[in-house]
PDB file of N, CA and C in Angstrom:
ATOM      1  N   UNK A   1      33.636  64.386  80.624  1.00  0.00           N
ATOM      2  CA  UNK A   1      32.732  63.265  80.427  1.00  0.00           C
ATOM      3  C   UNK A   1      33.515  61.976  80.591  1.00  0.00           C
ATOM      4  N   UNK A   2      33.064  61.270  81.373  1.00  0.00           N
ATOM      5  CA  UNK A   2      33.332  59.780  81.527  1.00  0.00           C
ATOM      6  C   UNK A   2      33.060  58.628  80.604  1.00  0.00           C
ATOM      7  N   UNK A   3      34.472  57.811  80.140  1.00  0.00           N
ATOM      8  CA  UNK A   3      34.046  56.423  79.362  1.00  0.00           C
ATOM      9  C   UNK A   3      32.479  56.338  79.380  1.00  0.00           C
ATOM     10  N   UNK A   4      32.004  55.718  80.513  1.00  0.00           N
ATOM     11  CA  UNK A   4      30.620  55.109  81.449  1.00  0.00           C
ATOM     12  C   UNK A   4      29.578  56.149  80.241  1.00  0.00           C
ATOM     13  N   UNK A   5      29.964  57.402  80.477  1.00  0.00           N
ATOM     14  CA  UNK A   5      28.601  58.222  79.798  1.00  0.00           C
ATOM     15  C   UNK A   5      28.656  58.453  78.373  1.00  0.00           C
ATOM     16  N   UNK A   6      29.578  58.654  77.584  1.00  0.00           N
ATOM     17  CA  UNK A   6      30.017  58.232  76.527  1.00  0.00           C
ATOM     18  C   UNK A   6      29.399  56.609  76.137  1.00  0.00           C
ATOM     19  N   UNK A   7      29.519  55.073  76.873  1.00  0.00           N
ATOM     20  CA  UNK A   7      28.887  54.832  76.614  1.00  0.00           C
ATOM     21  C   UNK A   7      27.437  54.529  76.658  1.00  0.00           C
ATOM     22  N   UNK A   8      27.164  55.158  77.597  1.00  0.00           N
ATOM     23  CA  UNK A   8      25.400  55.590  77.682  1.00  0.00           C
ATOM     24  C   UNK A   8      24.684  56.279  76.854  1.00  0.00           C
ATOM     25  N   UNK A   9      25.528  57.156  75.942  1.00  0.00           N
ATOM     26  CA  UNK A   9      25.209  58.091  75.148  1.00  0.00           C
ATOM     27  C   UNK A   9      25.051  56.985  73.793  1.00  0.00           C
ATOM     28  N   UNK A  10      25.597  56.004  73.822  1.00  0.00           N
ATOM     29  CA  UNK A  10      25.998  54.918  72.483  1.00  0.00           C
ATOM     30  C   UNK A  10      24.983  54.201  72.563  1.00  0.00           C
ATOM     31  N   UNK A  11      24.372  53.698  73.917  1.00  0.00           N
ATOM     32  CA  UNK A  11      23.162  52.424  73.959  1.00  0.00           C
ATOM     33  C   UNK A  11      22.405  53.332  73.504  1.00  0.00           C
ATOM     34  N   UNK A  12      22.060  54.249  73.283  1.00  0.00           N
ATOM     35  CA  UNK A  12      20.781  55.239  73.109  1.00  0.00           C
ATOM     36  C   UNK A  12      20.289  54.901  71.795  1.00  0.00           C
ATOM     37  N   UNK A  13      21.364  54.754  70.981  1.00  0.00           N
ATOM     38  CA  UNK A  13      20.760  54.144  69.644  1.00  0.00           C
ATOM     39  C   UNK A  13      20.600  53.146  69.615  1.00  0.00           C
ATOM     40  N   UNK A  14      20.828  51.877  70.788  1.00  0.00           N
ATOM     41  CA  UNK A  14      20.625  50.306  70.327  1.00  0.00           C
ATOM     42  C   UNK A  14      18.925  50.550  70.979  1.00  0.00           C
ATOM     43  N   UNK A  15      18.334  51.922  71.263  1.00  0.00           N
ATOM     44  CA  UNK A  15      17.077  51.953  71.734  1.00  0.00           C
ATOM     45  C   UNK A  15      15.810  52.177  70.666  1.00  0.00           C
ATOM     46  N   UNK A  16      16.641  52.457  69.498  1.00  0.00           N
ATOM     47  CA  UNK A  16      15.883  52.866  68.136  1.00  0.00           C
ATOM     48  C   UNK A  16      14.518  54.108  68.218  1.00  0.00           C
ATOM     49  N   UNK A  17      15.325  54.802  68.040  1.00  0.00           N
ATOM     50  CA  UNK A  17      13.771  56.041  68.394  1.00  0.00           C
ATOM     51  C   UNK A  17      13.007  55.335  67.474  1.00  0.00           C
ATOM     52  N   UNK A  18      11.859  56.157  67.499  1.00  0.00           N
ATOM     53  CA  UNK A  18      10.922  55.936  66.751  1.00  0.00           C
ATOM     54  C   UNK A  18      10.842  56.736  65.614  1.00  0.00           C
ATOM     55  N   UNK A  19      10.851  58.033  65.620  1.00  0.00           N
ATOM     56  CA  UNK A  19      10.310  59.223  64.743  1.00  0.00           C
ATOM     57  C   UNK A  19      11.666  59.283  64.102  1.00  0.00           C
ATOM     58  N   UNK A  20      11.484  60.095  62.724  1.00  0.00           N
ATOM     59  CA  UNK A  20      13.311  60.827  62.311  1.00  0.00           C
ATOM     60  C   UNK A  20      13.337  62.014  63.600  1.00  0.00           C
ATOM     61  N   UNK A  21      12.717  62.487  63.856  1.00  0.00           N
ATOM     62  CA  UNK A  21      12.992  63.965  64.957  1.00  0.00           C
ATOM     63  C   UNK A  21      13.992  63.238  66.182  1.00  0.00           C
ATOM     64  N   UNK A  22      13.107  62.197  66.470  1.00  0.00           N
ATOM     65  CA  UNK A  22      13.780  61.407  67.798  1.00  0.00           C
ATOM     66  C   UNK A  22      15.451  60.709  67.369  1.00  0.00           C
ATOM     67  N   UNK A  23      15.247  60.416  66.136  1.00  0.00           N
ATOM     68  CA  UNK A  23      16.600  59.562  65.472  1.00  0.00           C
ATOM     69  C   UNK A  23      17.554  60.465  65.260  1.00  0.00           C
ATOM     70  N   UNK A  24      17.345  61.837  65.028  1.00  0.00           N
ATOM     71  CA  UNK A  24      18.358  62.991  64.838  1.00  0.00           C
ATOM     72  C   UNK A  24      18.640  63.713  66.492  1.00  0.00           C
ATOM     73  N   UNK A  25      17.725  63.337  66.999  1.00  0.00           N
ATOM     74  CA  UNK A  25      17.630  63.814  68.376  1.00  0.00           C
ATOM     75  C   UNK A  25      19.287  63.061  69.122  1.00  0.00           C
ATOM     76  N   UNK A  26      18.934  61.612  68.693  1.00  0.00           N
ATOM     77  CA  UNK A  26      19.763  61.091  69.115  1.00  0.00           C
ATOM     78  C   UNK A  26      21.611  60.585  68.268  1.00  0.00           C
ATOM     79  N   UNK A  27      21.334  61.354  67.417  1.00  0.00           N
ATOM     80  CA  UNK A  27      22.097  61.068  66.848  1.00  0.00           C
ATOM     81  C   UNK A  27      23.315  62.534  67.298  1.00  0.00           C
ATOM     82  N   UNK A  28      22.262  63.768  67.368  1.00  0.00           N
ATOM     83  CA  UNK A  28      23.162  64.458  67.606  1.00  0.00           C
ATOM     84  C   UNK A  28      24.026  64.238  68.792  1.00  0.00           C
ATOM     85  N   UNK A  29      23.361  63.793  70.105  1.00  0.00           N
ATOM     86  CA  UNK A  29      23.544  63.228  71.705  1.00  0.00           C
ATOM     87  C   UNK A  29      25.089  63.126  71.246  1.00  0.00           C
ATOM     88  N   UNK A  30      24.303  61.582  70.467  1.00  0.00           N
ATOM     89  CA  UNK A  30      26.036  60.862  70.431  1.00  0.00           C
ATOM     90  C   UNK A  30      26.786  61.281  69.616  1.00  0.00           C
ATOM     91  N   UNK A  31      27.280  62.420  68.708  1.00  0.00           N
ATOM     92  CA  UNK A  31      27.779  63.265  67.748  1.00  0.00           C
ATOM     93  C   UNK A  31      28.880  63.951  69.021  1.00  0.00           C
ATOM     94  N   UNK A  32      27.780  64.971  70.082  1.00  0.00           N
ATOM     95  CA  UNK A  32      28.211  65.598  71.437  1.00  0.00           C
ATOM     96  C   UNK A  32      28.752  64.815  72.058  1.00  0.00           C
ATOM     97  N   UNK A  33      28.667  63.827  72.197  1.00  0.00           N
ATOM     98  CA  UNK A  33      29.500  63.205  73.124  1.00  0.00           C
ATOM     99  C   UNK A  33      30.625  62.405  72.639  1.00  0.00           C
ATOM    100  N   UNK A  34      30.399  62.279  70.948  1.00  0.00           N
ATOM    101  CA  UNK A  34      32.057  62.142  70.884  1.00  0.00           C
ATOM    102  C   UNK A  34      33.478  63.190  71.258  1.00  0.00           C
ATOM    103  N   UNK A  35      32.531  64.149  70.501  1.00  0.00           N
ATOM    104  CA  UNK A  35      32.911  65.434  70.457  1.00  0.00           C
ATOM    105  C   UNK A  35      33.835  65.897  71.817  1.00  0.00           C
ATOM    106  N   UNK A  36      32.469  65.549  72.851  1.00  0.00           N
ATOM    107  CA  UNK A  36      33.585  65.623  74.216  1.00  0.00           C
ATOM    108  C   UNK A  36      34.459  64.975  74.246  1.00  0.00           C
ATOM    109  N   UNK A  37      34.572  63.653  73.941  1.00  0.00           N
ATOM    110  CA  UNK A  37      35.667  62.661  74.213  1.00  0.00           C
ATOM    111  C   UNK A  37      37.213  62.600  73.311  1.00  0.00           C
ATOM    112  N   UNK A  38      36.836  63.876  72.292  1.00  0.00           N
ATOM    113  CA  UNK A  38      37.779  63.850  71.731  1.00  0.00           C
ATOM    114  C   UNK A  38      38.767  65.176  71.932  1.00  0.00           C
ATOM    115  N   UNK A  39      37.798  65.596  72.736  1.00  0.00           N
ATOM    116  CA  UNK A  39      38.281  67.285  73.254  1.00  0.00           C
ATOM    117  C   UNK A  39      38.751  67.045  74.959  1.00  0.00           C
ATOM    118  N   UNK A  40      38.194  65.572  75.382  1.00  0.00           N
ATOM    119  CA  UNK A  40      38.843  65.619  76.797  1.00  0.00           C
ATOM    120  C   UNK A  40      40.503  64.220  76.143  1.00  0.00           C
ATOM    121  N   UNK A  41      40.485  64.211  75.214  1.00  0.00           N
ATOM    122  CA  UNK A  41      41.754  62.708  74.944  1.00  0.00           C
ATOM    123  C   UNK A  41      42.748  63.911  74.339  1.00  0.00           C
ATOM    124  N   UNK A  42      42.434  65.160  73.773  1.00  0.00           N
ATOM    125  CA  UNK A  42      43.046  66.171  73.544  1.00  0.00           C
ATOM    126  C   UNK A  42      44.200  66.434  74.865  1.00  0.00           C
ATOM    127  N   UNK A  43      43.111  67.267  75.501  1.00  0.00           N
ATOM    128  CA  UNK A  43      43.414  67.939  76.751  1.00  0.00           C
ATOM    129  C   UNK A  43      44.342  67.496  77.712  1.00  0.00           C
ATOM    130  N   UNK A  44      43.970  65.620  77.534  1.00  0.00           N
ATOM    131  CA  UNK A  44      45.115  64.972  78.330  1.00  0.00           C
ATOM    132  C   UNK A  44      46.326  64.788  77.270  1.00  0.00           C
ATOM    133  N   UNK A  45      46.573  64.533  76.016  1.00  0.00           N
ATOM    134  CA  UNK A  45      47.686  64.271  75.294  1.00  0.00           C
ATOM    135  C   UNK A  45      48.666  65.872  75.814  1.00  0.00           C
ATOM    136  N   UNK A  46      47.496  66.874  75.393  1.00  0.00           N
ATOM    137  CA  UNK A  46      48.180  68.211  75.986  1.00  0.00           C
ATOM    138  C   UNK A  46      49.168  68.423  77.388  1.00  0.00           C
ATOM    139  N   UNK A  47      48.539  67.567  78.014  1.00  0.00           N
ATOM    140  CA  UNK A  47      49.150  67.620  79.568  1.00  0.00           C
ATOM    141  C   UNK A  47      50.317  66.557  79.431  1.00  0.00           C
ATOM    142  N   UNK A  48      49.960  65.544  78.863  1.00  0.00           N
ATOM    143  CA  UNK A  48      51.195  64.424  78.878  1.00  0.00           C
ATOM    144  C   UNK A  48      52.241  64.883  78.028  1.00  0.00           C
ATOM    145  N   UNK A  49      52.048  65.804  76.901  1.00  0.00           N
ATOM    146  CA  UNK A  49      53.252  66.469  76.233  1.00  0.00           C
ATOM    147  C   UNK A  49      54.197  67.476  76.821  1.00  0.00           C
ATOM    148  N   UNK A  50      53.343  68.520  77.955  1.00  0.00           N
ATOM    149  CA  UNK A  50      53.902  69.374  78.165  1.00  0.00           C
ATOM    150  C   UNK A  50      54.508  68.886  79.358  1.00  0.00           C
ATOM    151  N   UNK A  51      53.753  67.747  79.999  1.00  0.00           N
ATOM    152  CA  UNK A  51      55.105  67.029  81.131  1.00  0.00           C
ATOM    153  C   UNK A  51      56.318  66.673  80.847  1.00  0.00           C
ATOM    154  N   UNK A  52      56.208  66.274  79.361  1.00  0.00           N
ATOM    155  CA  UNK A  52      57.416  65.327  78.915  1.00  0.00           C
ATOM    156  C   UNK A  52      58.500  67.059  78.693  1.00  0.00           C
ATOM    157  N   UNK A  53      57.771  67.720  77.654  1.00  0.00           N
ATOM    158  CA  UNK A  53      58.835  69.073  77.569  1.00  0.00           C
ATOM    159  C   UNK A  53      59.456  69.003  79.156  1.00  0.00           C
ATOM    160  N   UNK A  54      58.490  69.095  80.156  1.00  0.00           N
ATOM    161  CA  UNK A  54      59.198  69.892  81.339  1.00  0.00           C
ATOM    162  C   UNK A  54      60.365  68.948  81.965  1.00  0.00           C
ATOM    163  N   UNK A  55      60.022  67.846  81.849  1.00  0.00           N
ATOM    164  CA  UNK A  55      60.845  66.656  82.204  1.00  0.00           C
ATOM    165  C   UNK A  55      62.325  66.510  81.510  1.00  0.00           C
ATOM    166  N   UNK A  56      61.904  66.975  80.246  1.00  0.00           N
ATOM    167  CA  UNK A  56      63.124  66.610  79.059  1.00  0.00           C
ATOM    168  C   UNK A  56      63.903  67.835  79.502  1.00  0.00           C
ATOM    169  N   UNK A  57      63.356  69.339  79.933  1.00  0.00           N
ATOM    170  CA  UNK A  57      64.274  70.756  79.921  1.00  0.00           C
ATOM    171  C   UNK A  57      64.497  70.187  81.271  1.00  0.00           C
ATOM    172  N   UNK A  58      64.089  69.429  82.359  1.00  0.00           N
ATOM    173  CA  UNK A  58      64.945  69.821  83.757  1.00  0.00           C
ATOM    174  C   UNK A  58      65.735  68.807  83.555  1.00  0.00           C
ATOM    175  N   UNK A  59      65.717  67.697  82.930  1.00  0.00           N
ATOM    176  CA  UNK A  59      67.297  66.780  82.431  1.00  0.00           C
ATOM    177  C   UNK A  59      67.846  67.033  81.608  1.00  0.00           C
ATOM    178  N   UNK A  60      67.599  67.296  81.106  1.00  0.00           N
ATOM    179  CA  UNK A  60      68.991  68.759  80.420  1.00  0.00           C
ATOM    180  C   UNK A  60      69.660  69.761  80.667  1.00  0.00           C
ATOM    181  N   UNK A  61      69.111  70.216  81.799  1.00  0.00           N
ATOM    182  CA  UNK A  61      70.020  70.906  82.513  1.00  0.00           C
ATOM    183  C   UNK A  61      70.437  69.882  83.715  1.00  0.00           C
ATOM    184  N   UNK A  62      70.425  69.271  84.190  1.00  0.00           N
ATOM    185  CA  UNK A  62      70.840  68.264  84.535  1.00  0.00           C
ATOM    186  C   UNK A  62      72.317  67.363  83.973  1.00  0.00           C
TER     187      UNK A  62
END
């Protein structure tokens, strides 16, 4: 998921449902889509760590 939709998922509440069904509707949206954003800022810390390991073991043997 992209910044962009993440925040599309955020204006949704400056849209004010109407009903509680619609307000939980949307509440969960943006719940999910933090959710993604914190599972894709994961995924990259994951990748930027295990570069640095690989970086740090081939200059060390170095």
């Amino acid at each position: 998921m992209k910044i962009s939709t993440s925040l599309s998922l955020v204006s949704e509440l400056v849209m004010a449902p109407q009903t509680h069904s619609e307000r939980i509707t949307a509440l969960e949206s943006q719940i999910t889509g933090v959710m993604t954003a914190i599972d894709e800022i994961r995924s990259v810390a994951t990748r930027s760590e295990q570069t640095l390991l690989e970086a740090t073991a081939k200059n060390d043997k170095n």
